[in-house]
Protein backbone atom coordinates (compact mmCIF):
# COMPACT_ATOMS: atom_id res chain seq x y z
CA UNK A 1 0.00 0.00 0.00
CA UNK A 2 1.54 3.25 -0.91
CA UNK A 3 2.38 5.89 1.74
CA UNK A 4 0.94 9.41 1.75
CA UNK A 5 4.00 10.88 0.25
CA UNK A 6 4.08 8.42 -2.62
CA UNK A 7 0.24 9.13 -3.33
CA UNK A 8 1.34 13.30 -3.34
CA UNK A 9 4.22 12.37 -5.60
CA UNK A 10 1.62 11.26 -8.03
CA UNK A 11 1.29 14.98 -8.94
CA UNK A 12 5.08 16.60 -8.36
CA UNK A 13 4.82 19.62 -10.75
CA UNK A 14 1.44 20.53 -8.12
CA UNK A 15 3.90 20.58 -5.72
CA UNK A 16 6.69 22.19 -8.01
CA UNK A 17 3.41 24.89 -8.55
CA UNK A 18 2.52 24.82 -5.18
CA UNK A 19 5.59 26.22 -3.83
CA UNK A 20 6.41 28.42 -6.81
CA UNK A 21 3.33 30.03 -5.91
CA UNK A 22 4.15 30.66 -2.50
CA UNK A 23 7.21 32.05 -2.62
CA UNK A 24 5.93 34.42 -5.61
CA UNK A 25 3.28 35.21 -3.41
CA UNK A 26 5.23 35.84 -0.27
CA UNK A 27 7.63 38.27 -2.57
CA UNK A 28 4.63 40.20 -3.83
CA UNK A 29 3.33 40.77 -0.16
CA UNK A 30 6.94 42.03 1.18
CA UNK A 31 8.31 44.33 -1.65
CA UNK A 32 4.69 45.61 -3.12
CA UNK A 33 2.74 48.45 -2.00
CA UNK A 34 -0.72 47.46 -0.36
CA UNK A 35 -2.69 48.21 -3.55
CA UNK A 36 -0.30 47.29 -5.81
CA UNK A 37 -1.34 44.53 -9.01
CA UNK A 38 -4.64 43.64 -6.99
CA UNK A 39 -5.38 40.58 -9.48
CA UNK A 40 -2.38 38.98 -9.17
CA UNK A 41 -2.24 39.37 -5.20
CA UNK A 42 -5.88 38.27 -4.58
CA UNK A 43 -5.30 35.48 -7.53
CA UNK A 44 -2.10 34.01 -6.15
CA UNK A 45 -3.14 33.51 -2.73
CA UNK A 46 -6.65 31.65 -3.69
CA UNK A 47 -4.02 29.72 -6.40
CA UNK A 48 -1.91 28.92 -3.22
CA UNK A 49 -5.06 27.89 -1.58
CA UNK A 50 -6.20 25.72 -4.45
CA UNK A 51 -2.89 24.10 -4.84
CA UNK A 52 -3.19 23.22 -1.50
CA UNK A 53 -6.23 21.37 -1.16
CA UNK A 54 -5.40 19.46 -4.62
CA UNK A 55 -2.26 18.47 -2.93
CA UNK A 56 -4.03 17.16 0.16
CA UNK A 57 -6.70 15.24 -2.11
CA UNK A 58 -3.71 13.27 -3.59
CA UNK A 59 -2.31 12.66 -0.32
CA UNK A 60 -5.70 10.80 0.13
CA UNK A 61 -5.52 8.50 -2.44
CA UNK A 62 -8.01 10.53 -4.79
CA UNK A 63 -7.59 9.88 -8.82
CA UNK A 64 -5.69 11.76 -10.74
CA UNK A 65 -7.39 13.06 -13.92
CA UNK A 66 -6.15 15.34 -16.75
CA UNK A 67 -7.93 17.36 -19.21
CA UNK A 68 -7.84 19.41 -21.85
CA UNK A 69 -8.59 22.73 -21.22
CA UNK A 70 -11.63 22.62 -23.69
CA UNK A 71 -13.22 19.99 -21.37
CA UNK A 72 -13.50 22.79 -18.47
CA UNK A 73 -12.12 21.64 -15.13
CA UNK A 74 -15.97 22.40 -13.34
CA UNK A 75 -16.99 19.23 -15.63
CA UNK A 76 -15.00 17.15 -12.91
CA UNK A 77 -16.23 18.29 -10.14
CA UNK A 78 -18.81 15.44 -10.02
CA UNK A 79 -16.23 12.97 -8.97
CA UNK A 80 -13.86 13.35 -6.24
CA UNK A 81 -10.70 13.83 -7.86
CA UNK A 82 -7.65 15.90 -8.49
CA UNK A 83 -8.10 17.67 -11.86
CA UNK A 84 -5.16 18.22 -14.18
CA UNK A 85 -5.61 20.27 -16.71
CA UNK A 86 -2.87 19.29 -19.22
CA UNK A 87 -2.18 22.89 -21.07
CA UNK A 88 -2.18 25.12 -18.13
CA UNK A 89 0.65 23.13 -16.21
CA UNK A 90 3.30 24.05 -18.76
CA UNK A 91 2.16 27.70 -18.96
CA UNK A 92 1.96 28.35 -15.29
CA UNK A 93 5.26 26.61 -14.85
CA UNK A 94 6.45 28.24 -17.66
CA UNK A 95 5.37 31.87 -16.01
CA UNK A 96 6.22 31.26 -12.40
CA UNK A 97 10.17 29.38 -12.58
CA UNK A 98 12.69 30.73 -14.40
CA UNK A 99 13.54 28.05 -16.98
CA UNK A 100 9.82 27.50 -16.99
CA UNK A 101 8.81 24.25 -18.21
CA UNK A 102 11.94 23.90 -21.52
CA UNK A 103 13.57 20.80 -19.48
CA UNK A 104 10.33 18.37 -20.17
CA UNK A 105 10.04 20.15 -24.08
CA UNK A 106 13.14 18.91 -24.60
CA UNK A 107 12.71 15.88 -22.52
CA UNK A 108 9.69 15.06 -24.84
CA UNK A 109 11.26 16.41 -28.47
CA UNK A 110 13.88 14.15 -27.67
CA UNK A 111 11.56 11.17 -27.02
CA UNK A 112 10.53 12.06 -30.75
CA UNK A 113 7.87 14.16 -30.53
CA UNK A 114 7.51 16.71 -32.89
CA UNK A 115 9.62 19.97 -31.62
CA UNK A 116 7.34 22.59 -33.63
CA UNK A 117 3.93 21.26 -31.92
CA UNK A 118 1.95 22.95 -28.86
CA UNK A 119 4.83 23.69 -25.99
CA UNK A 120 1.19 23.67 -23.77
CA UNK A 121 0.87 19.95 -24.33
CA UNK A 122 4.86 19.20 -24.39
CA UNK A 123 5.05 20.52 -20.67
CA UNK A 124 2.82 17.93 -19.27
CA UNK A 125 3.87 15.30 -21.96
CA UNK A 126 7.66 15.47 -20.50
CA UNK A 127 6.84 15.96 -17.21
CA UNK A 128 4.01 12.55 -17.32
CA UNK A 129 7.27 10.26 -19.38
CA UNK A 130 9.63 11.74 -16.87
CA UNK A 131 6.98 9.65 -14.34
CA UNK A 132 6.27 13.06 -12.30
CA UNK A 133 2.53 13.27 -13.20
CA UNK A 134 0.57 9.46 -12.73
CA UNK A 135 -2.82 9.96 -14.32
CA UNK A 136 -5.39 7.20 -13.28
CA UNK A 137 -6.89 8.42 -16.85
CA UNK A 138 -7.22 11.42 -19.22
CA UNK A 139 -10.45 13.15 -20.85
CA UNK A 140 -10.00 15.50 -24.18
CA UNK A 141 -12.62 15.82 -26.66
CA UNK A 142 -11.60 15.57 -30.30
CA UNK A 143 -11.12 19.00 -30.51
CA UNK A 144 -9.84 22.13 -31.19
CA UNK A 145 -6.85 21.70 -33.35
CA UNK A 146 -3.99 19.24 -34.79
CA UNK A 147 -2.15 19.63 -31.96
CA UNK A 148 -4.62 17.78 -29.55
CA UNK A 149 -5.03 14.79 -32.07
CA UNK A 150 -0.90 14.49 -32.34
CA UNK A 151 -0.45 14.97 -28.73
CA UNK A 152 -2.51 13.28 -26.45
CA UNK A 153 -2.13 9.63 -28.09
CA UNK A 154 1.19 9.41 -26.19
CA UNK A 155 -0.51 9.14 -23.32
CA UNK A 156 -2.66 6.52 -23.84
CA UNK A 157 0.17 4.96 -26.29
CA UNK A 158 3.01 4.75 -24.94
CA UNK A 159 2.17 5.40 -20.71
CA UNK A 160 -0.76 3.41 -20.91
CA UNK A 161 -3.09 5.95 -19.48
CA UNK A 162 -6.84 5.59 -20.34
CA UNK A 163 -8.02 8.27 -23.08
CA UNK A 164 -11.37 9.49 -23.05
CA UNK A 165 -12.44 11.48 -26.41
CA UNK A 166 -15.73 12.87 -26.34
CA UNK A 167 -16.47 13.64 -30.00
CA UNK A 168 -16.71 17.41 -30.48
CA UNK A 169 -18.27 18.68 -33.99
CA UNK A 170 -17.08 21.90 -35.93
CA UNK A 171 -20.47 22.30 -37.50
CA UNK A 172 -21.91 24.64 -35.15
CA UNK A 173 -25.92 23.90 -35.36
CA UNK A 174 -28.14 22.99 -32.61
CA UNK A 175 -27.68 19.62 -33.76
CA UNK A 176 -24.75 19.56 -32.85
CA UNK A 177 -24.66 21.14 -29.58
CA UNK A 178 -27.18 18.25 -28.51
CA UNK A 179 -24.73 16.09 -29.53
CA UNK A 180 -21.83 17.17 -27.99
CA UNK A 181 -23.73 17.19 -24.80
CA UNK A 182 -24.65 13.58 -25.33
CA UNK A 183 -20.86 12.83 -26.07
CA UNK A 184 -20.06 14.92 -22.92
CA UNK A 185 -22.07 12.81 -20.84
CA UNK A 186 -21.00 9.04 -21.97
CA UNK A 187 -17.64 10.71 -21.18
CA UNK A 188 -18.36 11.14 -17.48
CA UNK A 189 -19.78 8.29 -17.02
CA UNK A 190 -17.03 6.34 -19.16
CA UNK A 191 -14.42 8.16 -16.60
CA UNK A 192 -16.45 7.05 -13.32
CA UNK A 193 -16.52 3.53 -14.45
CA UNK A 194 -12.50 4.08 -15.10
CA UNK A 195 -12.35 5.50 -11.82
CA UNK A 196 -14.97 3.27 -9.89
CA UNK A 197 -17.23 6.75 -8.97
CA UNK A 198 -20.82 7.29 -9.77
CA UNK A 199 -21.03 10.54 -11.35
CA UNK A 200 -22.81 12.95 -8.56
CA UNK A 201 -24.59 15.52 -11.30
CA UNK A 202 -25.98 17.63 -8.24
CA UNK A 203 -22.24 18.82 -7.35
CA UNK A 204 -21.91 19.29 -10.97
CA UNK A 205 -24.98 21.68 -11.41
CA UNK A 206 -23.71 23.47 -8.25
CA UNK A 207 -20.13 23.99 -9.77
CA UNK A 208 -21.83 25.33 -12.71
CA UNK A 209 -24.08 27.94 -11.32
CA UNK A 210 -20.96 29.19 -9.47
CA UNK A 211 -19.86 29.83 -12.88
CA UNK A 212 -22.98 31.69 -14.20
CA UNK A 213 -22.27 34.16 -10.95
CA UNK A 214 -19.18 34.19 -12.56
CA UNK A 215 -19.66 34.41 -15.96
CA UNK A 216 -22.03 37.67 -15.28
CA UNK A 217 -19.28 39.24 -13.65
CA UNK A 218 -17.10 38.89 -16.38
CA UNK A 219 -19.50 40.68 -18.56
CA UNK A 220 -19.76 43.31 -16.51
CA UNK A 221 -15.83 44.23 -16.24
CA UNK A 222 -16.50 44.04 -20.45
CA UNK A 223 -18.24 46.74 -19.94
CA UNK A 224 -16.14 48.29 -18.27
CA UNK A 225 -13.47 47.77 -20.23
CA UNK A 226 -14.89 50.22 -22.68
CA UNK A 227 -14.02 53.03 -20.85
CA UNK A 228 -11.33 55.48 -20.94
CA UNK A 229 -9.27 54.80 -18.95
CA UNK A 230 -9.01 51.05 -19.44
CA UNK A 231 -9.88 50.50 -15.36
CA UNK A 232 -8.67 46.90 -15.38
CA UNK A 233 -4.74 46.57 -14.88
CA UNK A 234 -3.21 44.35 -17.73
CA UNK A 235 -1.91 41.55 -15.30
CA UNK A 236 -5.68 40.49 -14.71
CA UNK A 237 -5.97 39.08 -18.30
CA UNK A 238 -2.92 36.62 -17.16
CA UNK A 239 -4.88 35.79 -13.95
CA UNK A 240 -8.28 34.90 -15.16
CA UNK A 241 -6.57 32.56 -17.69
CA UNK A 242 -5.49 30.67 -14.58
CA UNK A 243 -8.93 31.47 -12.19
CA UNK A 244 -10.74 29.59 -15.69
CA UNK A 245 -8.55 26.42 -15.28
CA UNK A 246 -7.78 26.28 -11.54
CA UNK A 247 -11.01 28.10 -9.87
CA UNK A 248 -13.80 26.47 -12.29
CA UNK A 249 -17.04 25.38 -10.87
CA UNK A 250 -15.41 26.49 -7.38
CA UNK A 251 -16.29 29.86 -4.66
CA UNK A 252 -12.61 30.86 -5.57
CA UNK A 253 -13.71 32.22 -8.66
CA UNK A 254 -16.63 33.89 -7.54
CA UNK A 255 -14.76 35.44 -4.61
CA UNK A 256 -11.82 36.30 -7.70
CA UNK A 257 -14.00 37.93 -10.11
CA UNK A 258 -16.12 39.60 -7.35
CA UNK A 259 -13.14 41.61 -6.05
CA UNK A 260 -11.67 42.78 -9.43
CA UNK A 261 -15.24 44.28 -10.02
CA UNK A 262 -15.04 46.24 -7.26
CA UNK A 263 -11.71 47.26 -8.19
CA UNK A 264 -12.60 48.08 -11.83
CA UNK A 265 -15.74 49.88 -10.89
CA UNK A 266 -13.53 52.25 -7.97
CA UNK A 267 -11.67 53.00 -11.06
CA UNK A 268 -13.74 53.61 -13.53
CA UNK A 269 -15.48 56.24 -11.09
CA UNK A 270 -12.39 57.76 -10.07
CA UNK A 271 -11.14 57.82 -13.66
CA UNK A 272 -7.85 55.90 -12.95
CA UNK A 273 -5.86 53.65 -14.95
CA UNK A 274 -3.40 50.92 -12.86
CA UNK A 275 -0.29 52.26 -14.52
CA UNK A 276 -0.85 55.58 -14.48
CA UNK A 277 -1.78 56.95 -17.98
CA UNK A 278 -2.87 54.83 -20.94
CA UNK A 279 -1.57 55.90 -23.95
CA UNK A 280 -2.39 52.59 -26.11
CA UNK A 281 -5.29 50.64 -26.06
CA UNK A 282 -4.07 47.02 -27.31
CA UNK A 283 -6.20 44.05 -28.46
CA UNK A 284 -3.79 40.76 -28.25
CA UNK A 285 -6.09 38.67 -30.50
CA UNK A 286 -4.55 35.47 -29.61
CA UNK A 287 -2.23 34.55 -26.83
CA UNK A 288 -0.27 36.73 -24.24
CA UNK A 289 3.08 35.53 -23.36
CA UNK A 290 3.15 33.30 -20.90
CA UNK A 291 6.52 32.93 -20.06
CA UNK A 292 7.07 36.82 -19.28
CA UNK A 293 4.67 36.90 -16.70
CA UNK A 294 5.71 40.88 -15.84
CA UNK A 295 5.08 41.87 -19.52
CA UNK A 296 1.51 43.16 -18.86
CA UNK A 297 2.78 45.16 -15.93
CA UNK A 298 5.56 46.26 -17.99
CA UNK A 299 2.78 47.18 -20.55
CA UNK A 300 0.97 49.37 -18.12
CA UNK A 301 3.95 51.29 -16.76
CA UNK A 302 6.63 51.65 -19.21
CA UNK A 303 3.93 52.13 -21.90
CA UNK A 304 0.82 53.17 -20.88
CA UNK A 305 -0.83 50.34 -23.08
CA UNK A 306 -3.54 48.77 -21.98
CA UNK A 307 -4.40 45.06 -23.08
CA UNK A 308 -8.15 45.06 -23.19
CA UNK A 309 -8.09 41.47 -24.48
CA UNK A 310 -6.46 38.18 -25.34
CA UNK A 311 -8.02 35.31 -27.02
CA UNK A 312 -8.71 33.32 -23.44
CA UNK A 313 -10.23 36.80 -22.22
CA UNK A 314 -13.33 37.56 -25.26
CA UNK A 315 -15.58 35.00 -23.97
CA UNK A 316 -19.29 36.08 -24.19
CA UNK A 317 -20.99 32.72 -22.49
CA UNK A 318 -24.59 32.88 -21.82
CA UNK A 319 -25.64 31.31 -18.36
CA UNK A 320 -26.26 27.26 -18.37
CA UNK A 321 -29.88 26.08 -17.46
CA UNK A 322 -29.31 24.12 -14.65
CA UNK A 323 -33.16 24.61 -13.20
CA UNK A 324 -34.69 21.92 -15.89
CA UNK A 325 -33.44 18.28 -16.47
CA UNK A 326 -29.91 16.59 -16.93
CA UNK A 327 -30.21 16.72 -21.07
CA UNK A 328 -31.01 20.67 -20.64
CA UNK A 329 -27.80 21.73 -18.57
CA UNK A 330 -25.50 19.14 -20.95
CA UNK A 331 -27.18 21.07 -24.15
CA UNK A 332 -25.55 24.55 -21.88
CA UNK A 333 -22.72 22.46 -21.16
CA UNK A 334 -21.86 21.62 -24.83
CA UNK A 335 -22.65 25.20 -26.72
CA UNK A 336 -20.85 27.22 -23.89
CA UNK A 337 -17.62 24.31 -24.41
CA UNK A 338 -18.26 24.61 -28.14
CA UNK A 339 -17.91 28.59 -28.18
CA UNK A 340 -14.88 29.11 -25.93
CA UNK A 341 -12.41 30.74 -26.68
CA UNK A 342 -9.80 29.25 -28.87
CA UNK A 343 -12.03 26.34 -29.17
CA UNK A 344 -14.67 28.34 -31.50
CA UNK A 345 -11.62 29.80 -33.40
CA UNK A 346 -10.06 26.82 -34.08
CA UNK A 347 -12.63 24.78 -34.92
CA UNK A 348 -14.28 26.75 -37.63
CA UNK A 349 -13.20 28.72 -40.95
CA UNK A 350 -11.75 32.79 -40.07
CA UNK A 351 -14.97 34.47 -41.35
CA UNK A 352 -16.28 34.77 -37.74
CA UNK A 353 -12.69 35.40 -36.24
CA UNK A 354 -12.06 38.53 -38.53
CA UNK A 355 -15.63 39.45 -37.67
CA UNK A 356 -15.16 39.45 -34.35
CA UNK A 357 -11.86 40.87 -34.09
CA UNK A 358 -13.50 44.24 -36.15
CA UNK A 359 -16.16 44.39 -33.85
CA UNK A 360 -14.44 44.53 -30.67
CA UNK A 361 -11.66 47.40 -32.12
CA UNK A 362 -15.03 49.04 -33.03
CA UNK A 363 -16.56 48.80 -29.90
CA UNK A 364 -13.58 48.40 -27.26
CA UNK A 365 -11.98 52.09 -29.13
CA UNK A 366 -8.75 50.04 -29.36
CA UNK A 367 -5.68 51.42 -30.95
CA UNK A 368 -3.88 48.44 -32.70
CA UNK A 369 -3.63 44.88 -32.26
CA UNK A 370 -1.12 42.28 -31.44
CA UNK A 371 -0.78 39.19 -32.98
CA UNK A 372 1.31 36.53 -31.62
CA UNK A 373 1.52 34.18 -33.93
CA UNK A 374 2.27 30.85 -31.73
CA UNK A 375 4.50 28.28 -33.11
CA UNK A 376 2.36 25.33 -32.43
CA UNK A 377 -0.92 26.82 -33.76
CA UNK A 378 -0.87 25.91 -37.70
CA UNK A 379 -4.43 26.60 -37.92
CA UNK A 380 -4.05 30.05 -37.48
CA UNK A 381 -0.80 30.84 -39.45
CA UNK A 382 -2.86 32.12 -42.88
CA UNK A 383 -4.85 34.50 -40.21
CA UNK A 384 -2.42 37.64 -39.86
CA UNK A 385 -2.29 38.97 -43.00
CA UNK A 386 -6.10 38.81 -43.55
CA UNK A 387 -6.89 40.41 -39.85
CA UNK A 388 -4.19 42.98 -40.51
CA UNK A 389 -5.53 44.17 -43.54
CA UNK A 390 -9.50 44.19 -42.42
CA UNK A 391 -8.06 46.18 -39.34
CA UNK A 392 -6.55 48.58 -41.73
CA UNK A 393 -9.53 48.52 -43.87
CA UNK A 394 -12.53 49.18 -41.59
CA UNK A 395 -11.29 50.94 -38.37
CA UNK A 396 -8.27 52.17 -39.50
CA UNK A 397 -5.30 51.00 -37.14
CA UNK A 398 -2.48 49.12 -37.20
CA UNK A 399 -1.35 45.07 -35.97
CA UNK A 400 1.99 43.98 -34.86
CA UNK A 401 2.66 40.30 -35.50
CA UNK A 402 5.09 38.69 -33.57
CA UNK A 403 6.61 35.04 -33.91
CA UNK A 404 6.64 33.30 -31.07
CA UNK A 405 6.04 30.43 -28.97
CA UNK A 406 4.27 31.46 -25.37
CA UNK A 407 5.69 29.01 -23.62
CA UNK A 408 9.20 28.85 -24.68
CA UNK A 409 11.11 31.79 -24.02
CA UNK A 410 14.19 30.25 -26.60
CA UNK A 411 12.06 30.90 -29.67
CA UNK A 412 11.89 34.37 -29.47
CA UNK A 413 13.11 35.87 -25.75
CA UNK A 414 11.65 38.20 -23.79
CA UNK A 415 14.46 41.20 -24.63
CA UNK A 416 13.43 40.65 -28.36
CA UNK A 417 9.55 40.91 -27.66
CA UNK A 418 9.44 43.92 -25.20
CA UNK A 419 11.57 45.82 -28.21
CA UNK A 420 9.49 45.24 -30.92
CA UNK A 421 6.34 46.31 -28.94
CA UNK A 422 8.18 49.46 -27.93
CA UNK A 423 9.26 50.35 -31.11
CA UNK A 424 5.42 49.95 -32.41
CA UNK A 425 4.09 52.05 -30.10
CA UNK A 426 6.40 54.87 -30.58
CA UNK A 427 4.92 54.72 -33.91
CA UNK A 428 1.46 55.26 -31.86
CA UNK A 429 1.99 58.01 -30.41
């Protein structure tokens, strides 16, 4: 029978998180001023909190599941578990340790995977055939891009992990969101029979109606967000990418979101921006960069530019039914997994992107864009050109495009980024 520290070393970059975390977190609350980058204070201490309890749970003897980040972590919460969501481990390590996660990319490029796939998937990938995650099984639907399909058969391959692969359509009909929901559930219950747990659906409609508290929150710092000044500092957009993997379906998020609209709304009355003046307002229409976790606040200070959005930030979800039957709240389920963000983008043709990417510069009174064009994301490497010139052709401003990959700070460093940004904006102002 394995000991309690054996069982905890079933999840070692938790604990490689866990304390990364804490120490970041300690460092914030010594050199800081009390009011200084409120989301990432507030956010790392319920992360350390989180961290915590998952940590515990494995010390239990609890299963350890991953995920893909387009089967949202509240999904799990019927099962007692420790959820792993496979992406965000390499980008948080990647943003909170100094060499990030590059040790377990190269661990798993030299195994023979491909080196120009998704650096989000590598991280785990190395760390899981370096025997420092041990998933009891793994859930992904068939979905968004190439990366996912090349990726997550290693697993299941060549560690022997079970793979669940609820089928997610591109065809977005209501068809098809009754589908998915269908596929969603013979997941679950595929997983609880993997993991000898009878899926409890009322924790899962609980977990999800903490996330329509949360959800209207979001919409209301949109609104927000309109305004000038921008009232929401820049190292928020960084956070809630991490609140929507590690808070999900949980009172951490609600209690997150619920103090950076207070925040944003003292602002917005007082007419304040976090870094002092904004200069630029930014649109980053696909990912920030993870590995430079200070960029945002380097951003607000040294630039004045706000970042109103990234492409894990522009989600518009309407509320889930969970008030009528099982079928109902999976139909929610599937069309609010279906139109996430990155999922809906890669998963259908541009027409909608570009669309969408108009209408917020319209609406958001943005001043350029910035495209990072990620190394592992084929799908969207004919996209750049097209946005650029629909940007320059119906609201008249300008896109930076910068190759990159977001978790890998050897593909194009942090020294190189921060310059070419600077030397855009000059031409801004």
């Amino acid at each position: 029978m394995l000991n309690k520290t054996e069982l905890e070393n079933r999840i070692i970059p938790y604990k490689m998180l866990y304390e990364s975390v804490t120490s970041t977190y300690e460092l914030i609350e010594g050199i800081l001023p009390d009011h200084g980058i409120p989301s990432l204070r507030i956010g790392l201490k319920l992360l350390k909190s989180v961290m915590e309890e998952y940590i515990q749970k494995a010390r239990e003897g609890l299963p350890i599941i991953g995920h893909h980040f387009s089967f949202p972590t509240e999904y799990l919460s019927c099962f007692e578990c420790v959820p792993v969501c496979i992406e965000a481990v390499s980008y948080l390590l990647a943003a909170l340790l100094p060499h990030g996660s590059e040790p377990y990319y190269d661990l798993i490029t030299n195994w023979g995977h491909p080196f120009h796939t998704c650096t989000s998937q590598k991280g785990t990938m190395g760390m899981t055939l370096d025997d420092l995650f041990k998933f009891d099984a793994i859930i992904t639907p068939t979905a968004p891009c190439d990366n996912t399909y090349a990726s997550y058969p290693f697993f299941s391959y060549y560690k022997k992990i079970p793979v669940i692969a609820p089928d997610l359509p591109f065809l977005k009909e209501e068809k098809s969101y009754y589908y998915h929901g269908e596929q969603i559930k013979i997941g679950i219950e595929q997983l609880g029979k993997i993991i000898n747990q009878e899926p409890d659906y009322e924790k899962l409609r609980k977990a999800i109606e903490l996330e329509n508290q949360v959800s209207k929150m979001k919409l209301e710092i949109f609104e927000l967000k309109k305004a000038k000044p921008c009232p929401v500092e820049n190292m928020f957009n960084a956070m809630s990418a991490a609140a929507a993997i590690y808070f999900s379906g949980r009172a951490e998020n609600v209690n997150y979101y619920n103090d950076m609209l207070k925040i944003a709304k003292t602002r917005y009355k007082n007419n304040e921006h976090h870094g002092g003046e904004e200069k630029v307002r930014s649109i980053w229409p696909y990912m920030i960069i993870f590995f430079d976790l200070e960029l945002g606040e380097w951003l607000d200070r040294h630039l004045g530019m706000s970042i109103l959005f990234d492409i894990f930030n522009y989600n518009f979800a309407e509320p889930i039914n969970t008030k009528s039957d099982l079928d109902t709240m999976l139909y929610g389920m599937a069309k609010k997994s279906m139109e996430a963000p990155m999922v809906k983008q890669s998963a259908e043709f541009y027409y909608s992107f570009i669309d969408q990417c108009v209408q917020l510069a319209k609406d958001y009174s943005a001043d350029c864009f910035i495209f990072t064009s990620h190394i592992g994301c084929k799908q969207f490497g004919s996209v750049p050109q097209i946005l650029r010139e629909a940007l320059r052709d119906e609201v008249g401003i300008p896109m930076l495009l910068i190759d990159v990959d977001v978790g890998d700070a050897r593909f194009a460093s942090e020294k190189i980024i921060r310059e070419k940004i600077k030397m855009f904006a000059q031409t801004l102002m």
